[in-house]
PDB file of N, CA and C in Angstrom:
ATOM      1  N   UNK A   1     -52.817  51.911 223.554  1.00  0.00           N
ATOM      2  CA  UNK A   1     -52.103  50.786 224.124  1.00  0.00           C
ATOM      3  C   UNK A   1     -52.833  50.349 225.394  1.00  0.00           C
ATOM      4  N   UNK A   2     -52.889  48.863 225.704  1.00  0.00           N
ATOM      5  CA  UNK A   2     -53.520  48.516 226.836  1.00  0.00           C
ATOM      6  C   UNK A   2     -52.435  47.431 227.709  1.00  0.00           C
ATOM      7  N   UNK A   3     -53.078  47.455 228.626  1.00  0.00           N
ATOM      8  CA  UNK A   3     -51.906  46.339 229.628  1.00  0.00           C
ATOM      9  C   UNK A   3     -51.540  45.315 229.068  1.00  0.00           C
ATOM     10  N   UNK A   4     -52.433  44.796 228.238  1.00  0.00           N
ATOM     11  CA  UNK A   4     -52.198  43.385 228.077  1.00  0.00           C
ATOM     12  C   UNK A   4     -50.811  43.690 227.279  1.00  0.00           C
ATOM     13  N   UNK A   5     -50.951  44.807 226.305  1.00  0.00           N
ATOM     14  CA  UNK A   5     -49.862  44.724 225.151  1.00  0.00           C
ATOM     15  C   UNK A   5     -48.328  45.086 226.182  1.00  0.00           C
ATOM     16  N   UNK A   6     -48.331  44.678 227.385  1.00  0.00           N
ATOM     17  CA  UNK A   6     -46.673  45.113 227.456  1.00  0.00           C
ATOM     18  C   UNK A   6     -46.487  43.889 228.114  1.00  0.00           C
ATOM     19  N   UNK A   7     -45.274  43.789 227.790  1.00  0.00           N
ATOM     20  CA  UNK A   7     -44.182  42.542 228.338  1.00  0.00           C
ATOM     21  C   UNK A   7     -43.283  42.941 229.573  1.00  0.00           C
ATOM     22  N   UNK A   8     -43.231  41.317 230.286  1.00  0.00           N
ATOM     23  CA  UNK A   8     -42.875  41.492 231.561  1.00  0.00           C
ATOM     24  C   UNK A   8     -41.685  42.491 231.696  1.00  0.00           C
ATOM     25  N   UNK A   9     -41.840  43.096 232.688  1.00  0.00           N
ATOM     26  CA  UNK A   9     -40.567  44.467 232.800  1.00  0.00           C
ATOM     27  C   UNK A   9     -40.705  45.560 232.413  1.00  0.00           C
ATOM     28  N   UNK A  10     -42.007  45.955 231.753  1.00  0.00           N
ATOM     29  CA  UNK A  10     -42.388  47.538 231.159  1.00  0.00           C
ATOM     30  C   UNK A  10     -42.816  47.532 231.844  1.00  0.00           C
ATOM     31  N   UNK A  11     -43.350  49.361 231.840  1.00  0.00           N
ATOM     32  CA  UNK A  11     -44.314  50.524 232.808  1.00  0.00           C
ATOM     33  C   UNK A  11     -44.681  50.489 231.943  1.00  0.00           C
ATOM     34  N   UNK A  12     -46.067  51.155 232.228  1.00  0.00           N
ATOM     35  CA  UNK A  12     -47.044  52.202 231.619  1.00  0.00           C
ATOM     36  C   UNK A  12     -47.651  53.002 232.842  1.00  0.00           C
ATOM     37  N   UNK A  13     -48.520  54.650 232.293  1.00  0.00           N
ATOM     38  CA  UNK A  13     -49.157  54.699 233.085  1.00  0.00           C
ATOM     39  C   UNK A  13     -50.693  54.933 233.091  1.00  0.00           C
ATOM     40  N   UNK A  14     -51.720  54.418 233.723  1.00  0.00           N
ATOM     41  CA  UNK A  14     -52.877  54.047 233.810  1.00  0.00           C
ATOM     42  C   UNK A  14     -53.431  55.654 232.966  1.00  0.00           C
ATOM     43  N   UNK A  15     -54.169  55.407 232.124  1.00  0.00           N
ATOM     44  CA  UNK A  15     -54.948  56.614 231.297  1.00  0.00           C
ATOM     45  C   UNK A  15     -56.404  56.328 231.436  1.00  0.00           C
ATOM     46  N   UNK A  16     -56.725  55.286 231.362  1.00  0.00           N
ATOM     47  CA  UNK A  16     -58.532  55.265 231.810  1.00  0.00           C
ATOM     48  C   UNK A  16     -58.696  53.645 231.354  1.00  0.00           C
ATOM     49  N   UNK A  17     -59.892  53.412 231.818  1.00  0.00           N
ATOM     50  CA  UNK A  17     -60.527  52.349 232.261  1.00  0.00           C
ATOM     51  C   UNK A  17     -61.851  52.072 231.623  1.00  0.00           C
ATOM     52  N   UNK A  18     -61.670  50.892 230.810  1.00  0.00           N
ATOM     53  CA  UNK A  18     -62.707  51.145 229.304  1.00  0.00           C
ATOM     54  C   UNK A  18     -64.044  49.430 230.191  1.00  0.00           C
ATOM     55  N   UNK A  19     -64.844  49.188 229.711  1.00  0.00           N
ATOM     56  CA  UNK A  19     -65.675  48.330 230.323  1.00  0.00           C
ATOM     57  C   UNK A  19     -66.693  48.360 230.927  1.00  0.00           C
ATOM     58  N   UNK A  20     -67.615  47.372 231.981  1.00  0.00           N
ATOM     59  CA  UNK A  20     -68.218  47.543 232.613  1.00  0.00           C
ATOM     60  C   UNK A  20     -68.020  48.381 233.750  1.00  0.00           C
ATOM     61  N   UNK A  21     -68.996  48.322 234.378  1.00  0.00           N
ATOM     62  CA  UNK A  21     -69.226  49.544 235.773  1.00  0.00           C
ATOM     63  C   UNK A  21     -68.479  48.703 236.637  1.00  0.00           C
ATOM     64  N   UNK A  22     -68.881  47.728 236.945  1.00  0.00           N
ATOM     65  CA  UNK A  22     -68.945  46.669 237.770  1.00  0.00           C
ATOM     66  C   UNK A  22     -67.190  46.801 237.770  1.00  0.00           C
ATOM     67  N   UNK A  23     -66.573  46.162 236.489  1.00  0.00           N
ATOM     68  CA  UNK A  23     -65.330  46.237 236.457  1.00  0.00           C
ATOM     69  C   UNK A  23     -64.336  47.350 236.951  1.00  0.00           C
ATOM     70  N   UNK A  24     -64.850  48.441 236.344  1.00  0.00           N
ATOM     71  CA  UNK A  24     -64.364  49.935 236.517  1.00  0.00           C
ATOM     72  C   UNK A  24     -64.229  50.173 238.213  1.00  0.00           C
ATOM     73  N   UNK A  25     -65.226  49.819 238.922  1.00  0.00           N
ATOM     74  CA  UNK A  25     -64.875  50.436 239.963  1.00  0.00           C
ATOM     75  C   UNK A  25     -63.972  49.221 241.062  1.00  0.00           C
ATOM     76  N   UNK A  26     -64.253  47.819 240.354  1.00  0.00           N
ATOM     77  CA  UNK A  26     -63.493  46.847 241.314  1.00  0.00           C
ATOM     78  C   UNK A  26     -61.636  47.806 240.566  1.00  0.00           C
ATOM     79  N   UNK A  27     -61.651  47.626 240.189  1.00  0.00           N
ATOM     80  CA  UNK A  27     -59.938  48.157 239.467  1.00  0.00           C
ATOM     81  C   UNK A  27     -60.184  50.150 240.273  1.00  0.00           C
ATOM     82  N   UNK A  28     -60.917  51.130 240.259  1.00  0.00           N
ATOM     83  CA  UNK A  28     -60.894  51.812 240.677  1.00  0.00           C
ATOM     84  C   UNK A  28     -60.470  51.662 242.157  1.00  0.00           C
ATOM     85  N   UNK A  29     -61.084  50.854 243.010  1.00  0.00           N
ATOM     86  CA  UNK A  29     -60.978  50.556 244.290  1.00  0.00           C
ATOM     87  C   UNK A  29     -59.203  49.811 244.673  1.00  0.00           C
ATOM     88  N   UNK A  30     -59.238  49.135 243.841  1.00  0.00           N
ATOM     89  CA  UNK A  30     -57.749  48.860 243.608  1.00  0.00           C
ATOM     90  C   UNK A  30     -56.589  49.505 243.576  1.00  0.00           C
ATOM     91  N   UNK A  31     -57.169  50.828 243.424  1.00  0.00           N
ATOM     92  CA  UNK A  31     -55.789  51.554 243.134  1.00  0.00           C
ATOM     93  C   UNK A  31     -55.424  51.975 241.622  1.00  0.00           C
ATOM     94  N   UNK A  32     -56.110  51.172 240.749  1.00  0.00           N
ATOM     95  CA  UNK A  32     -56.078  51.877 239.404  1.00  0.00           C
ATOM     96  C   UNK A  32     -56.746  53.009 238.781  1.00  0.00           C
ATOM     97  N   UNK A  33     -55.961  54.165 239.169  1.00  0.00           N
ATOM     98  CA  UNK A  33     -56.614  54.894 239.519  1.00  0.00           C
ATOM     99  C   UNK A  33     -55.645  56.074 238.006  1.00  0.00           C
ATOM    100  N   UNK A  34     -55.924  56.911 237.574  1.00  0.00           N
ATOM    101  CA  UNK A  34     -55.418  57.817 236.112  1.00  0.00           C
ATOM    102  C   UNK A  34     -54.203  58.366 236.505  1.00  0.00           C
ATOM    103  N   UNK A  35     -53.157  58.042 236.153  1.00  0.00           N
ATOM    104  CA  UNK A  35     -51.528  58.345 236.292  1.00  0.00           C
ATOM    105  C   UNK A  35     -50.981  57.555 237.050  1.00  0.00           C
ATOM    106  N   UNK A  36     -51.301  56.612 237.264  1.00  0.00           N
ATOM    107  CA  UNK A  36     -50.596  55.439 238.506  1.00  0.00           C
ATOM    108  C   UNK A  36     -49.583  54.743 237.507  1.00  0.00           C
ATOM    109  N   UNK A  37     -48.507  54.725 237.752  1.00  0.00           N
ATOM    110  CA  UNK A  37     -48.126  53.654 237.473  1.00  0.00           C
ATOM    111  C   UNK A  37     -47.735  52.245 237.281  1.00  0.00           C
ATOM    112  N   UNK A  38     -47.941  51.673 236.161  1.00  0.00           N
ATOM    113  CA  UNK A  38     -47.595  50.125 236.717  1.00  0.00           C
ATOM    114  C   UNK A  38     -46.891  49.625 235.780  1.00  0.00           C
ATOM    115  N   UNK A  39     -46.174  48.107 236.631  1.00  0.00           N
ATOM    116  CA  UNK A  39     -45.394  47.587 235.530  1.00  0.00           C
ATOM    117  C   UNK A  39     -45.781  46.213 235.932  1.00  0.00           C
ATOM    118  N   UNK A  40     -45.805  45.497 234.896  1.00  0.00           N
ATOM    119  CA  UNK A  40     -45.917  43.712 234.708  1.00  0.00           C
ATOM    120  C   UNK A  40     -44.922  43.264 234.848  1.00  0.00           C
ATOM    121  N   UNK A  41     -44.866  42.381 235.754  1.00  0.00           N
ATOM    122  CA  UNK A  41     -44.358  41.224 236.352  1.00  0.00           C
ATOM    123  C   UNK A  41     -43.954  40.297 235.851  1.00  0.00           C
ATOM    124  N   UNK A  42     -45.701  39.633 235.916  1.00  0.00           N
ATOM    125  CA  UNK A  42     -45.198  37.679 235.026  1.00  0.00           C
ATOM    126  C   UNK A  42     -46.474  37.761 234.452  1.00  0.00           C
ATOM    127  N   UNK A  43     -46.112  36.852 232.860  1.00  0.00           N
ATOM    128  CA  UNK A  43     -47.595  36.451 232.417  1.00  0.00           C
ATOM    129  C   UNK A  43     -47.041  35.338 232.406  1.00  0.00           C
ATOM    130  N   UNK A  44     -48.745  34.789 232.473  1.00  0.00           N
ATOM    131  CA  UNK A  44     -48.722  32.972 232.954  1.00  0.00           C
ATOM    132  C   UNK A  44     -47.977  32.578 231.222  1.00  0.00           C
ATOM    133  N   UNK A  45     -47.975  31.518 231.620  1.00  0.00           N
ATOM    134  CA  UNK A  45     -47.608  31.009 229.976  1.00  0.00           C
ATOM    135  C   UNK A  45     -48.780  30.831 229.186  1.00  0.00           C
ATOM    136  N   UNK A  46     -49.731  30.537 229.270  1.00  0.00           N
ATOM    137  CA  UNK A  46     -50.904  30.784 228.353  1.00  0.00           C
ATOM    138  C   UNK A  46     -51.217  32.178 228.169  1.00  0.00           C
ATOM    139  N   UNK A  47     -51.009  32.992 229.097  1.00  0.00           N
ATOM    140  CA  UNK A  47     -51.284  34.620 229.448  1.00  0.00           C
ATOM    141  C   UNK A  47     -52.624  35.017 229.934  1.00  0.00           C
ATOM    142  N   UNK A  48     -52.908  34.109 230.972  1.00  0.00           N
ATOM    143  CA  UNK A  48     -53.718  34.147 231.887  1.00  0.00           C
ATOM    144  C   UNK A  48     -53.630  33.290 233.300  1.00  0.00           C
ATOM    145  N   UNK A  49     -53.739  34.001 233.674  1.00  0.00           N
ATOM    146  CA  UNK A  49     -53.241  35.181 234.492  1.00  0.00           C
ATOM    147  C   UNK A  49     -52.019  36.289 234.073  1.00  0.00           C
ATOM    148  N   UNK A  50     -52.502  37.640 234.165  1.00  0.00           N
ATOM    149  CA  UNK A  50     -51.158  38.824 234.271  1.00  0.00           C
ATOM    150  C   UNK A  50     -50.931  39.073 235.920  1.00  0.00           C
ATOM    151  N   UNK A  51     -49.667  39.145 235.930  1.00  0.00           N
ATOM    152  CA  UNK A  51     -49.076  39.528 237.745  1.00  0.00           C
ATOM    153  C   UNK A  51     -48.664  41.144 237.353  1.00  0.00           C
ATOM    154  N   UNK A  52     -49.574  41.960 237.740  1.00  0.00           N
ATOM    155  CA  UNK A  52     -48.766  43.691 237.611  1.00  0.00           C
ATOM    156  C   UNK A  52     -48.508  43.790 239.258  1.00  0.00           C
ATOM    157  N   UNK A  53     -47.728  45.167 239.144  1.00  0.00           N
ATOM    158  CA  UNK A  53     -47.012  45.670 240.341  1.00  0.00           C
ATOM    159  C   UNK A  53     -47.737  47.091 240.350  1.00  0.00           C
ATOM    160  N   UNK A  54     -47.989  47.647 241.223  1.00  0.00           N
ATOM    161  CA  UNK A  54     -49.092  49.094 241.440  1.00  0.00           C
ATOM    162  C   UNK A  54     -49.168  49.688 242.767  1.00  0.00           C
ATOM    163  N   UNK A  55     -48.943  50.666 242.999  1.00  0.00           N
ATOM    164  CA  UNK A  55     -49.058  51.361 244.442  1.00  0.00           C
ATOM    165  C   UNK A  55     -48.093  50.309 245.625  1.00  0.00           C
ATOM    166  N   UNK A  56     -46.767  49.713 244.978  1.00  0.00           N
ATOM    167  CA  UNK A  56     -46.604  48.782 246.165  1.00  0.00           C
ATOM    168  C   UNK A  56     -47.021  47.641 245.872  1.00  0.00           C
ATOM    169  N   UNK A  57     -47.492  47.220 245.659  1.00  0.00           N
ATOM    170  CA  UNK A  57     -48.357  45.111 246.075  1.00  0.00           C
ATOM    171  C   UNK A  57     -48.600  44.606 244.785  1.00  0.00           C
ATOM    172  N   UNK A  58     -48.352  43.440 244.215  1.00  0.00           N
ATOM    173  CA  UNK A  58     -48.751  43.298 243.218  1.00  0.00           C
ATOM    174  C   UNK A  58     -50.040  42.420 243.140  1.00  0.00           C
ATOM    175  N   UNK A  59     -50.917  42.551 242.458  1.00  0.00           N
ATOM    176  CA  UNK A  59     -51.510  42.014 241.302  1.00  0.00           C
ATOM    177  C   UNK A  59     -52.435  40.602 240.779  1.00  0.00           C
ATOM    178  N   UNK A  60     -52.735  39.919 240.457  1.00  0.00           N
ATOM    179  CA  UNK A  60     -53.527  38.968 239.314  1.00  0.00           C
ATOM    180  C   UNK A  60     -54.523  39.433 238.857  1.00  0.00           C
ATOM    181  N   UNK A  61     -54.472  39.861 237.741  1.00  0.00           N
ATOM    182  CA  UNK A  61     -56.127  39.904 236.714  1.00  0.00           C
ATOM    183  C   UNK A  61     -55.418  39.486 235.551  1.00  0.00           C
ATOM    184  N   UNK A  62     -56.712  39.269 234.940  1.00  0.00           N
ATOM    185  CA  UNK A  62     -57.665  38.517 234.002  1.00  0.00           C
ATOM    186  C   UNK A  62     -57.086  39.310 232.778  1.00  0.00           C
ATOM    187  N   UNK A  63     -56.661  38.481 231.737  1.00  0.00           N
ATOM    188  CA  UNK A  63     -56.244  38.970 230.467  1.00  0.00           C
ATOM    189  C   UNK A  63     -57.237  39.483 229.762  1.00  0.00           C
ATOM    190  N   UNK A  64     -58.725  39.639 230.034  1.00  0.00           N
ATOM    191  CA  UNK A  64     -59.441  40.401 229.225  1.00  0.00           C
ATOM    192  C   UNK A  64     -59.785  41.583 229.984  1.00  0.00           C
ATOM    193  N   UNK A  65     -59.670  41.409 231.273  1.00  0.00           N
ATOM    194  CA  UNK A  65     -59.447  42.707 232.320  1.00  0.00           C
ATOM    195  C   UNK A  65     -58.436  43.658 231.970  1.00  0.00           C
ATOM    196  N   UNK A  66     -57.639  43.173 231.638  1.00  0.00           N
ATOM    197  CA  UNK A  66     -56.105  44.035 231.089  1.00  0.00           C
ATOM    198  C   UNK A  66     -56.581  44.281 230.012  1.00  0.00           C
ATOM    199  N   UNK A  67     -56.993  43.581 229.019  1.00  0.00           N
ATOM    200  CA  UNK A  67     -57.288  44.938 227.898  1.00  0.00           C
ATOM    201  C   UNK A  67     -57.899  45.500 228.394  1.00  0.00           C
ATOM    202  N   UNK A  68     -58.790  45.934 228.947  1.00  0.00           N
ATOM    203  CA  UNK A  68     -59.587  46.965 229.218  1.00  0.00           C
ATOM    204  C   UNK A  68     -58.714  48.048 229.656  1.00  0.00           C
ATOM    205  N   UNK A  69     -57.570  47.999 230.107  1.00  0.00           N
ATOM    206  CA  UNK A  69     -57.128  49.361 230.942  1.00  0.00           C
ATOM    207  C   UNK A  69     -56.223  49.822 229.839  1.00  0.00           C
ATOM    208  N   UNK A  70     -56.351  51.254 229.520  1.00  0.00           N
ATOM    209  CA  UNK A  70     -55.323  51.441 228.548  1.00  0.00           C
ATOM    210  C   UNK A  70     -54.203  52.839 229.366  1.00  0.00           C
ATOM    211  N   UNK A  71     -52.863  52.537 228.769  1.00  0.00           N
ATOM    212  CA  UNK A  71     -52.110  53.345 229.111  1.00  0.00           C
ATOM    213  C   UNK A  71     -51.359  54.392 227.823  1.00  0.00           C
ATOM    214  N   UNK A  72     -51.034  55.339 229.081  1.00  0.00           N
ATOM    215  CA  UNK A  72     -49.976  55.947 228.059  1.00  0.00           C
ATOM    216  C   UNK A  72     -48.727  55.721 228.050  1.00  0.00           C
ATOM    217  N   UNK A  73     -47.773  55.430 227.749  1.00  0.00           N
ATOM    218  CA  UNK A  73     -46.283  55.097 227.568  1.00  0.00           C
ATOM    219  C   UNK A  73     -45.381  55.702 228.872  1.00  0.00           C
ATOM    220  N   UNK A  74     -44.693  55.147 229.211  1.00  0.00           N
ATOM    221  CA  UNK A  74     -43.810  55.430 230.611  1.00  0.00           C
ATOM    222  C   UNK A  74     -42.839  56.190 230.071  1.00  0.00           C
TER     223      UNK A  74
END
């Protein structure tokens, strides 16, 4: 399962971080970091932009950014 697949008002929690380097460590630096939890907010109506919530503060990335992060079930 990856971020993109949950709808506004679920958790998940962060299991690893699939992609570029480049990507991996901007989202590492972020706080997405392996057992964090997060939950989504708002998706735009096209579904781009996702708004998640994480360590406190929320959020905007990129709907192909969100697949990349996959979780395990809350």
């Amino acid at each position: 399962m990856c971020l993109f697949d949950l709808k506004p008002g679920q958790q998940g929690y962060i299991d690893s971080i699939s992609g570029d380097d480049k990507l991996a460590k901007r989202l590492l630096a972020l706080g997405c970091i392996e057992g964090t939890p997060v939950q989504v907010k708002l998706v735009a109506p096209l579904g781009d932009p996702i708004i998640i919530n994480l360590r406190g503060f929320n959020l905007a990335i990129r709907k192909k950014d969100a697949k990349n992060i996959h979780l395990k079930e809350a």
